[in-house]
C-alpha atoms as a PDB file:
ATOM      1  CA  UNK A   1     -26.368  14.531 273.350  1.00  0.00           C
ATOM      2  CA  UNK A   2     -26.308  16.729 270.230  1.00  0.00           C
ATOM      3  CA  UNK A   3     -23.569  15.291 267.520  1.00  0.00           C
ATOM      4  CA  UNK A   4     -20.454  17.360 267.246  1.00  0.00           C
ATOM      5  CA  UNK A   5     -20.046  20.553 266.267  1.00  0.00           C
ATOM      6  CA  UNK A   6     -23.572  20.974 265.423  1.00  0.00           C
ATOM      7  CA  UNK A   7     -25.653  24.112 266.953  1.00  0.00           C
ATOM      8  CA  UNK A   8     -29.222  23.215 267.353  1.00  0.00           C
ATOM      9  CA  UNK A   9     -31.864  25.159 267.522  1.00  0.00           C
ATOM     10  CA  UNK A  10     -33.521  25.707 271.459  1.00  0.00           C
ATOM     11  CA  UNK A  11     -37.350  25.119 272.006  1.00  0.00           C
ATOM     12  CA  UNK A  12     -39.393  25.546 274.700  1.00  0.00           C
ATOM     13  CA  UNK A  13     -42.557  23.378 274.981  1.00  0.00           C
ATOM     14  CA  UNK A  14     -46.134  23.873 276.860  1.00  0.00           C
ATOM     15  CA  UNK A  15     -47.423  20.514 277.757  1.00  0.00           C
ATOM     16  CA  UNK A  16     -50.637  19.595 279.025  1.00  0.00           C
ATOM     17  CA  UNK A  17     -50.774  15.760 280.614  1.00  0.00           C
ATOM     18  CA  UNK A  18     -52.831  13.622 283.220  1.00  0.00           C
ATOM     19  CA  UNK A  19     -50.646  12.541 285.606  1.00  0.00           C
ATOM     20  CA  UNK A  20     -52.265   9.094 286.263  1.00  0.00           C
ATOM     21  CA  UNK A  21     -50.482   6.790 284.911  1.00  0.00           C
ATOM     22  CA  UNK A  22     -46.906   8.665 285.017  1.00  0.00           C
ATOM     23  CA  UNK A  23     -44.647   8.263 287.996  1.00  0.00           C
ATOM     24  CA  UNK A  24     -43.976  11.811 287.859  1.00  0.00           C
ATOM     25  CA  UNK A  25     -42.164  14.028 285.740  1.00  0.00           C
ATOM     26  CA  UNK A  26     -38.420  13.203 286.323  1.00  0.00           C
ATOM     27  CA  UNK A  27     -36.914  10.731 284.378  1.00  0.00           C
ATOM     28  CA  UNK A  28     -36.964   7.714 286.657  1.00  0.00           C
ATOM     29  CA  UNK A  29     -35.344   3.888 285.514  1.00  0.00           C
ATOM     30  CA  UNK A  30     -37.621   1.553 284.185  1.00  0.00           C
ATOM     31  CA  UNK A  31     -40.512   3.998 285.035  1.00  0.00           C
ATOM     32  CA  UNK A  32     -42.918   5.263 282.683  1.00  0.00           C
ATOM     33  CA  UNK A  33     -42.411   9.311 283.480  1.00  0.00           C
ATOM     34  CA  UNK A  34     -43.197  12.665 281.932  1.00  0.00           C
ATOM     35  CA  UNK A  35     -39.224  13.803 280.921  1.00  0.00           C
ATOM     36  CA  UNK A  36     -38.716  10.317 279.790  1.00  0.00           C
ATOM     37  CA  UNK A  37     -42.173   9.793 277.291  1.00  0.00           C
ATOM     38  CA  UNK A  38     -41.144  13.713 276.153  1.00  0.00           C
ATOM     39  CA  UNK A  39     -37.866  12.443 275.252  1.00  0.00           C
ATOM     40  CA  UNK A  40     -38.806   9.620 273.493  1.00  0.00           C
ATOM     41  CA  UNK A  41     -40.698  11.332 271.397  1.00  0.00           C
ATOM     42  CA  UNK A  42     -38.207  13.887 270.758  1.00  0.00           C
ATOM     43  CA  UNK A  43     -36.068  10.966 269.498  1.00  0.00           C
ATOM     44  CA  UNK A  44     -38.608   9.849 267.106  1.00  0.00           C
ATOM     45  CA  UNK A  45     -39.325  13.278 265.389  1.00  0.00           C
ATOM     46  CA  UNK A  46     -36.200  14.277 265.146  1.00  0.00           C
ATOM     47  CA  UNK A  47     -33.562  11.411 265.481  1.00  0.00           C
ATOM     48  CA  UNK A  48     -31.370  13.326 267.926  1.00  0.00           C
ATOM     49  CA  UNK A  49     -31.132  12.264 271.551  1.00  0.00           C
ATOM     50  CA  UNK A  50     -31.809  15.005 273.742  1.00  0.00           C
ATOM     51  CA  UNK A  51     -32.544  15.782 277.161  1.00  0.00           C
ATOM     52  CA  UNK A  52     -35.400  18.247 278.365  1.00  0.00           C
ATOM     53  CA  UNK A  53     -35.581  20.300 281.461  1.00  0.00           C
ATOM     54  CA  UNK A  54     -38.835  21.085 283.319  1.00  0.00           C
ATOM     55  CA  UNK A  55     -39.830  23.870 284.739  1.00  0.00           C
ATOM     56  CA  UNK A  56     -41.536  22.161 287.467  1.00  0.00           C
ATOM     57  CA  UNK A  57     -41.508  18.655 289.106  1.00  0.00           C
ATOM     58  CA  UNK A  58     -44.436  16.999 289.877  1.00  0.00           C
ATOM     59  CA  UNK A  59     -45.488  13.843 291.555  1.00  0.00           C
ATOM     60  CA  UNK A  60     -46.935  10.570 290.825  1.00  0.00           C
ATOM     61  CA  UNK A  61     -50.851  11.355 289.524  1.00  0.00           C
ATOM     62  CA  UNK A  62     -50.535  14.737 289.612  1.00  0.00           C
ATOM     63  CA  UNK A  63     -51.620  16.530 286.190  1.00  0.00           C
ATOM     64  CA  UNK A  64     -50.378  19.490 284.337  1.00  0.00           C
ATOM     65  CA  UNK A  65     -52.262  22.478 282.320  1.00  0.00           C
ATOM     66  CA  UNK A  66     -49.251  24.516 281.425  1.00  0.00           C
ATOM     67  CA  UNK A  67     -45.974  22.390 282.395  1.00  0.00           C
ATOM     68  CA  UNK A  68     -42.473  24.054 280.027  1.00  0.00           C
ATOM     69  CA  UNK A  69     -39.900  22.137 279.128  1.00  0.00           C
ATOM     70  CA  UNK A  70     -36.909  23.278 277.540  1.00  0.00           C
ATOM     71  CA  UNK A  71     -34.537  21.302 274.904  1.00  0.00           C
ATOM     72  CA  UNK A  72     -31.568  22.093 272.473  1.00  0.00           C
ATOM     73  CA  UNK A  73     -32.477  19.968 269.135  1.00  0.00           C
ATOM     74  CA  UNK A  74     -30.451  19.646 266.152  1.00  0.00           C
ATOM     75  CA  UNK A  75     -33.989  19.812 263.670  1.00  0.00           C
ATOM     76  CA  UNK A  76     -35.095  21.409 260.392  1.00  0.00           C
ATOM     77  CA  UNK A  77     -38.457  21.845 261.766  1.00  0.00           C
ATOM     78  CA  UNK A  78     -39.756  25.042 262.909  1.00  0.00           C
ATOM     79  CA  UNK A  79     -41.877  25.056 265.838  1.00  0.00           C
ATOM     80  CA  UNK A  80     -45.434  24.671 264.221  1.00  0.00           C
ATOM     81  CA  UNK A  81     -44.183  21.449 262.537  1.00  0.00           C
ATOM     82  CA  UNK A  82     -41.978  20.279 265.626  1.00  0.00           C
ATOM     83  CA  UNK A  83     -45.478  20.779 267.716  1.00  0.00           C
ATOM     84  CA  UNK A  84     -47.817  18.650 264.848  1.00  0.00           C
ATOM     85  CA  UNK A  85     -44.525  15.980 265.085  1.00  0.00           C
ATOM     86  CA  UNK A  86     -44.872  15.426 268.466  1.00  0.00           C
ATOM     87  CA  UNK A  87     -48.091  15.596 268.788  1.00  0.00           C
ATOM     88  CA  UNK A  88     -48.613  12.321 266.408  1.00  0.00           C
ATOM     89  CA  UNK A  89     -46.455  10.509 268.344  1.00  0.00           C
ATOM     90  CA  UNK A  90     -47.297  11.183 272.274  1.00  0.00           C
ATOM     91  CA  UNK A  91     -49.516   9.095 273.398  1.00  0.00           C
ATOM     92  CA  UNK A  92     -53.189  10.452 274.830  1.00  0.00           C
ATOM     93  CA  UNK A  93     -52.517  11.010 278.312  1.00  0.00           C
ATOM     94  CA  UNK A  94     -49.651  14.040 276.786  1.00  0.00           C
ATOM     95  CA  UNK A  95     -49.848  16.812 274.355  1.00  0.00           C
ATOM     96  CA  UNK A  96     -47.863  19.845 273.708  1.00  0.00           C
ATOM     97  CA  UNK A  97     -50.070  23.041 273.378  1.00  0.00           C
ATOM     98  CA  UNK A  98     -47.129  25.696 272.067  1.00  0.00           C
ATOM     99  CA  UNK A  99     -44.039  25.551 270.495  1.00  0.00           C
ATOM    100  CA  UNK A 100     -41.581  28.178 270.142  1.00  0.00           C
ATOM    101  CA  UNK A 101     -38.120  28.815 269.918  1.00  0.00           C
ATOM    102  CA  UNK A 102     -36.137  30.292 272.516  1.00  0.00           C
ATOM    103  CA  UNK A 103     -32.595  31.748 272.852  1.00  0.00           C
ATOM    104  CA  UNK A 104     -30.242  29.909 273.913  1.00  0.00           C
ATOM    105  CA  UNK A 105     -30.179  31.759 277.621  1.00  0.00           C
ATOM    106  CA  UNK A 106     -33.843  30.238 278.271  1.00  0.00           C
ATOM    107  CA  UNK A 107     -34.150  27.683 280.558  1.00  0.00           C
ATOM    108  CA  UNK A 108     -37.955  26.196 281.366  1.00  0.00           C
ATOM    109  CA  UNK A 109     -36.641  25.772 284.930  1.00  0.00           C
ATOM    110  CA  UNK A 110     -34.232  28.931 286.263  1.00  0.00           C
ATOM    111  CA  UNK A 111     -35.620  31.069 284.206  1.00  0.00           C
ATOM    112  CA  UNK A 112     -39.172  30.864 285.676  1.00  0.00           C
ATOM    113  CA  UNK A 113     -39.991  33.504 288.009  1.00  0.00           C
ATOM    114  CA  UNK A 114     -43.066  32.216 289.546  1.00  0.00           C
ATOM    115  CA  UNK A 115     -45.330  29.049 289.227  1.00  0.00           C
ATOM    116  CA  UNK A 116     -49.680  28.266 289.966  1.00  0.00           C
ATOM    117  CA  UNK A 117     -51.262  25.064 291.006  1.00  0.00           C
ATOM    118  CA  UNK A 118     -54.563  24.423 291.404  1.00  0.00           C
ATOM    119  CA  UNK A 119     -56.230  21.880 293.417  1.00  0.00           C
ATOM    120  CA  UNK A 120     -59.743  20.338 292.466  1.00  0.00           C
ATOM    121  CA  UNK A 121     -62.087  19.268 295.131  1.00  0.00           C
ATOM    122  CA  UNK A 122     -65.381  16.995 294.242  1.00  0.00           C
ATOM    123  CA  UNK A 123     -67.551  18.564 297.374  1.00  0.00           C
ATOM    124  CA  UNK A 124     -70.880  17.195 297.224  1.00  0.00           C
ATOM    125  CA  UNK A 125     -72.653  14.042 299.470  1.00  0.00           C
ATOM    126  CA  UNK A 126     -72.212  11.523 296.163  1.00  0.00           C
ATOM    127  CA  UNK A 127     -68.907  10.394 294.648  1.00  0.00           C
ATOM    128  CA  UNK A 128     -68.066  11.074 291.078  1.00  0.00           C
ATOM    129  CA  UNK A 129     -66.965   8.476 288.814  1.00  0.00           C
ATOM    130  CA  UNK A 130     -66.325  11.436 286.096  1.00  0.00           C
ATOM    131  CA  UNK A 131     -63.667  13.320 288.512  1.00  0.00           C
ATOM    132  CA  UNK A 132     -62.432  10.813 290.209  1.00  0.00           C
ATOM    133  CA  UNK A 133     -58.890  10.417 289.004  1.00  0.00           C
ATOM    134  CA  UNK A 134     -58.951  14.581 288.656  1.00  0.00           C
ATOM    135  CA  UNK A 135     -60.329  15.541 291.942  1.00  0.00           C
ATOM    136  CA  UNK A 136     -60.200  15.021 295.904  1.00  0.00           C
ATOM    137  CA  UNK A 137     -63.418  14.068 297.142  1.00  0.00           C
ATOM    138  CA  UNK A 138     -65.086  15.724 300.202  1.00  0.00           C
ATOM    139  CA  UNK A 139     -68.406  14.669 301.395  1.00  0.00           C
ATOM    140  CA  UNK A 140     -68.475  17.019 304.007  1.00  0.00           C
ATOM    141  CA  UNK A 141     -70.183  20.907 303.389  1.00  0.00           C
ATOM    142  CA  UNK A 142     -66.776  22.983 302.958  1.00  0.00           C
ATOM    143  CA  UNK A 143     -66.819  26.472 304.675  1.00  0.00           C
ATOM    144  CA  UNK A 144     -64.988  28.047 301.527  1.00  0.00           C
ATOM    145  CA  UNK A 145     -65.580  31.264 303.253  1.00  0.00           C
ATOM    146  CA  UNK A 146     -63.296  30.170 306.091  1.00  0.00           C
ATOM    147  CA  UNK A 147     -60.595  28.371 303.629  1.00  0.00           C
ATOM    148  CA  UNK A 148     -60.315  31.636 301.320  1.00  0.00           C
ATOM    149  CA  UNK A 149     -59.576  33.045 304.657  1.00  0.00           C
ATOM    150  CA  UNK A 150     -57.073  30.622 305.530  1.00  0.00           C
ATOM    151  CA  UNK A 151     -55.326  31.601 301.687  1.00  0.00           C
ATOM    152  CA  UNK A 152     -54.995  35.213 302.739  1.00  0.00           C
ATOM    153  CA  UNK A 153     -52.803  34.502 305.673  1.00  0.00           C
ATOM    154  CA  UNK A 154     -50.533  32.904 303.450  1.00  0.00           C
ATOM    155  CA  UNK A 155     -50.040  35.608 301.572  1.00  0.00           C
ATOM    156  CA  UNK A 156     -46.379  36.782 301.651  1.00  0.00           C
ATOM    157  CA  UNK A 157     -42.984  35.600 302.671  1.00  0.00           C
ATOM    158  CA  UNK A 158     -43.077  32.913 305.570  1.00  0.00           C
ATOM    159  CA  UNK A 159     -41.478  29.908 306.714  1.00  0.00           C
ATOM    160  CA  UNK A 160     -43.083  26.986 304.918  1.00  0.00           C
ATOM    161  CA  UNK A 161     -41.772  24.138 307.244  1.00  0.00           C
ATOM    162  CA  UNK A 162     -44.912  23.246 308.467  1.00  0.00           C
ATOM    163  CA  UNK A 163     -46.112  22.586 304.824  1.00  0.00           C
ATOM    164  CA  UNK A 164     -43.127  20.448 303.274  1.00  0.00           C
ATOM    165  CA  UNK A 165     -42.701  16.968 302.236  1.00  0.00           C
ATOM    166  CA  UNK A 166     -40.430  14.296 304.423  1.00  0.00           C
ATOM    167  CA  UNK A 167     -37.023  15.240 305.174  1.00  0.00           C
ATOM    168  CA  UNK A 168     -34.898  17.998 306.470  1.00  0.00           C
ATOM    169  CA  UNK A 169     -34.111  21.290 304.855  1.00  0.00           C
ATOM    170  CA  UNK A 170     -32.480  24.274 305.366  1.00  0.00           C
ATOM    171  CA  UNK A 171     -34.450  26.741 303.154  1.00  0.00           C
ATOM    172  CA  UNK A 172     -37.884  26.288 303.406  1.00  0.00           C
ATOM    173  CA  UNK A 173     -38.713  30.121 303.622  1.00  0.00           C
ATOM    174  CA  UNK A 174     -41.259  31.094 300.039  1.00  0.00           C
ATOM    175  CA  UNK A 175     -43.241  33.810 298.651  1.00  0.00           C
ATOM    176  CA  UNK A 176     -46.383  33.193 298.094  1.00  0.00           C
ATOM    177  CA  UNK A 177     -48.077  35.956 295.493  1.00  0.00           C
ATOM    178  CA  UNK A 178     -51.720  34.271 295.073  1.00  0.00           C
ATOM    179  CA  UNK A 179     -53.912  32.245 297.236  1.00  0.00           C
ATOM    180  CA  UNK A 180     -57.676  31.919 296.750  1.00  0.00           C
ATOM    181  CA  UNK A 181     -60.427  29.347 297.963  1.00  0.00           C
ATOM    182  CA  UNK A 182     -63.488  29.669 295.794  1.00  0.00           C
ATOM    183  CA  UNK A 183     -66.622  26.926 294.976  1.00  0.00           C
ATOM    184  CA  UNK A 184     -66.954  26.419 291.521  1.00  0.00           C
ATOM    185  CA  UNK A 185     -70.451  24.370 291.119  1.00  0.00           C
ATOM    186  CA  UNK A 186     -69.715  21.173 293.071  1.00  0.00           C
ATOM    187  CA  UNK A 187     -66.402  22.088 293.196  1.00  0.00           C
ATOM    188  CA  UNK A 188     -64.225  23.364 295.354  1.00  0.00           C
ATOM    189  CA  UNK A 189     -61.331  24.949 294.146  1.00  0.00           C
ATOM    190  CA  UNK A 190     -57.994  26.425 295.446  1.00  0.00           C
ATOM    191  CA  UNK A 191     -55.855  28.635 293.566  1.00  0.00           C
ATOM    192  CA  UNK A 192     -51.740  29.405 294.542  1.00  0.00           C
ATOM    193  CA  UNK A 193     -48.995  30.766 293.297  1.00  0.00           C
ATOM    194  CA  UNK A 194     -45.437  31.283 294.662  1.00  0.00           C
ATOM    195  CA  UNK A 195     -42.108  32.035 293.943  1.00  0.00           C
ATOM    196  CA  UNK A 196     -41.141  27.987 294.202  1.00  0.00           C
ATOM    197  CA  UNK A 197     -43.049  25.116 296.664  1.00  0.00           C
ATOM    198  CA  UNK A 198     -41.263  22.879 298.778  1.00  0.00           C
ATOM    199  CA  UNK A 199     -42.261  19.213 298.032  1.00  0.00           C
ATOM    200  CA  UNK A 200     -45.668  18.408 298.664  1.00  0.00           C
ATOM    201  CA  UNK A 201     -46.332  22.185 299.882  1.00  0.00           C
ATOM    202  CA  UNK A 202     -49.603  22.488 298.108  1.00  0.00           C
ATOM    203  CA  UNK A 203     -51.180  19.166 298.651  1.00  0.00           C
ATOM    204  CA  UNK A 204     -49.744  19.932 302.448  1.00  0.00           C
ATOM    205  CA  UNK A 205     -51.494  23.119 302.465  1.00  0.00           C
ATOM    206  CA  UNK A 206     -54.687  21.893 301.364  1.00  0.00           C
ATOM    207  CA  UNK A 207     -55.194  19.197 303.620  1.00  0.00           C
ATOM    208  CA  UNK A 208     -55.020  21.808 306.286  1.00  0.00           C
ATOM    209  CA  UNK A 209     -57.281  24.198 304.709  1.00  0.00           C
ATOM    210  CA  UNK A 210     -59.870  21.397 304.556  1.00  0.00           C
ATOM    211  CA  UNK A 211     -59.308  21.231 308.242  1.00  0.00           C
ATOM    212  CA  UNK A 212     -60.513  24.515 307.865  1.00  0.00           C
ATOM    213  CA  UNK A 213     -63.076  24.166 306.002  1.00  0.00           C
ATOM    214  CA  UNK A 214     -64.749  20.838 308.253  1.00  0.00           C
ATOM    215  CA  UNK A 215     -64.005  22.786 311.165  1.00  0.00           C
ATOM    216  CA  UNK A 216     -61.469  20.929 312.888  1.00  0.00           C
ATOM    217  CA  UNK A 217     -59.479  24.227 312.843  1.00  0.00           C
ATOM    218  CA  UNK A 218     -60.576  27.617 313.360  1.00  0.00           C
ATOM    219  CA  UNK A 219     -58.558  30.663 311.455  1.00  0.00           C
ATOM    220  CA  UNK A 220     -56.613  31.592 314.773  1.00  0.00           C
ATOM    221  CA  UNK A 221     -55.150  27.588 314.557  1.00  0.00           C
ATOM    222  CA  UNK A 222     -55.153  27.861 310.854  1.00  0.00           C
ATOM    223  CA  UNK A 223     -52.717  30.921 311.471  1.00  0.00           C
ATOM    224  CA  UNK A 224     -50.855  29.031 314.364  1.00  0.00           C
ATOM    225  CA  UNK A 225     -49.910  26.108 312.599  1.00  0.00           C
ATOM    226  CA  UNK A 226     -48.370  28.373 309.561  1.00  0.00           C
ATOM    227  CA  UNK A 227     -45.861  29.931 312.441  1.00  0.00           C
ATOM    228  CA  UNK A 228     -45.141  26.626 314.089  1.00  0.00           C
ATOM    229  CA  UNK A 229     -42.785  25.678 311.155  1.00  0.00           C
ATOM    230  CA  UNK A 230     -43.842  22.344 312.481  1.00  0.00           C
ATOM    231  CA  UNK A 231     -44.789  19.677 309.820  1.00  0.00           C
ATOM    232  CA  UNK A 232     -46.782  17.772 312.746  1.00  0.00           C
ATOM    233  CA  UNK A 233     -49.129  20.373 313.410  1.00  0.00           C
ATOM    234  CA  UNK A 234     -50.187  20.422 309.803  1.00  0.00           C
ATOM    235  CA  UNK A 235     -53.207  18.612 308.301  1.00  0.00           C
ATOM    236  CA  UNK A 236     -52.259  14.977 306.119  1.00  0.00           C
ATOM    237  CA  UNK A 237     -51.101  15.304 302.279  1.00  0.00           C
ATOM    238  CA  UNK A 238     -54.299  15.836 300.340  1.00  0.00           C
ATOM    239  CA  UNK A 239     -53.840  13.511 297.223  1.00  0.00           C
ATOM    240  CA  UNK A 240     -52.316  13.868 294.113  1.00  0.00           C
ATOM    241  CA  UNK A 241     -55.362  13.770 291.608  1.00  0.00           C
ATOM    242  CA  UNK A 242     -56.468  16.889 292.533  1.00  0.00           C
ATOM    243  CA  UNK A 243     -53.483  18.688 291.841  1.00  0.00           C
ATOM    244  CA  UNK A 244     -52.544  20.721 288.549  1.00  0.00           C
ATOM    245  CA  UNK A 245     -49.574  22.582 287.555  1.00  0.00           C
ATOM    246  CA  UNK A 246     -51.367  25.344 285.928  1.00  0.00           C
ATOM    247  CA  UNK A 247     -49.035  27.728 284.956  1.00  0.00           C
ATOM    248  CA  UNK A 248     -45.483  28.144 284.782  1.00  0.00           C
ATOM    249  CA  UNK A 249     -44.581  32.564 285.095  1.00  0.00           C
ATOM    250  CA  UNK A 250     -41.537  33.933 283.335  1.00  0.00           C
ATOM    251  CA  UNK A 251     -41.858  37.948 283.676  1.00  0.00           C
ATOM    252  CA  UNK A 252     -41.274  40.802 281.184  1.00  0.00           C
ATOM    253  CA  UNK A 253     -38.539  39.396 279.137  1.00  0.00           C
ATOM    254  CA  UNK A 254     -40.509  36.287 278.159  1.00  0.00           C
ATOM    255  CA  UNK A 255     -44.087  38.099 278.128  1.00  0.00           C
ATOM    256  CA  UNK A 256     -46.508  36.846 275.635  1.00  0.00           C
ATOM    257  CA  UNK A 257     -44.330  33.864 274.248  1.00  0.00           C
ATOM    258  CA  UNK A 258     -46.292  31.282 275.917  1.00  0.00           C
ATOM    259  CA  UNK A 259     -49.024  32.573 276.019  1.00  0.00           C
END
């Protein structure tokens, strides 16, 4: 909390991490997390406990390009020395790209308008050692052809159900703005953006759309399974090393602040 009566100044921070060894990004007892190694470090640069909001959660081993968090910090520093700060004391698996300050109406989560994962596939017959704790592996050939396919017809507003994580919910309706399938050397790579994801949508969608691609599904079933709102019908959770929050979206007002 800030000390009484003092204002603060309100930051918001791009972060770039690798997941691996974080048990996501919420602040989680006794759990070495994204919020929580952000706020220590907070504490150390500036000597003022604070709490940060993200703009995005993510899960266990799953890595960031452009994550935003949000604080209110009582500091002297101005963003370029707040940035060089923090970076000194995060350790290797964090750093924080941009710095600026934001009014006091910003928030790196309800302010977001939009946000883009990727998803990294190794597809070639030999492991790699190099990607292994930043992509999926496939052995099998991938018809990207047939997944990019597969993107397209999840292009709009649907029902999502048959894409989320455990447990019940009563909204699971999203917009979905981007969706692309395309091989990238011995990679396979697969691009979305939407106006929020249910938990575990992503990895839930690409395990499908390597169902796809193997062809244990054709585009009609591909298509099917998408109306079913039925989480059973869906392919398995592809795994968390292969995802990246790549970009958080925040529309006109906030254009060209991060970047």
């Amino acid at each position: 909390m800030l000390p009484a009566g003092a204002p603060g100044q309100r930051f918001a921070l791009v972060l770039e991490y690798d997941g691996t060894d974080f048990f996501g990004s919420q602040r989680q007892p006794a759990r070495r997390t994204v919020q929580g190694v952000l706020e220590e470090a907070l504490l150390r640069v500036t000597q003022c406990p604070t709490a940060v909001t993200l703009a995005g959660r993510t899960d266990a081993g799953v890595h960031a390009l452009g994550q935003v968090a949000s604080c209110q910090l009582v500091t002297r520093l101005g963003p370029g020395e707040l940035l060089r700060a923090l970076n000194a004391v995060l350790p290797d698996d964090m750093a924080v790209l941009r710095c600026v300050a934001v009014p006091e109406r910003f928030s790196a989560r309800f302010s977001a308008q939009s946000r883009d994962y990727r998803y990294e596939i190794i597809n070639r017959p030999q492991r790699s050692p190099l990607w292994r704790r930043r992509a999926h592996y496939v052995w099998q050939r991938l018809d990207v052809e047939a997944m990019d396919k597969g993107c397209r017809e999840l292009l709009g507003k649907h029902d999502f159900a048959s894409f989320s994580g455990a447990g019940r919910r009563e909204r699971t309706v999203r917009t979905v703005s981007h969706a692309t399938c395309l091989r990238v050397g011995t990679r396979v790579r697969v691009e979305l953006r939407a106006d929020a994801f249910l938990p575990h949508m992503v990895r839930n969608i690409v395990g499908t759309l390597i169902w796809l691609g193997t062809g244990k599904l054709d585009l009609p079933g591909f298509v099917g399974v998408i109306r079913a709102a039925e989480r059973r019908l869906a392919g398995p959770t592809a795994p968390p090393e292969g995802l990246y929050l790549a970009r958080v979206n925040y529309g006109d007002e906030w254009q060209g602040v991060f970047g």
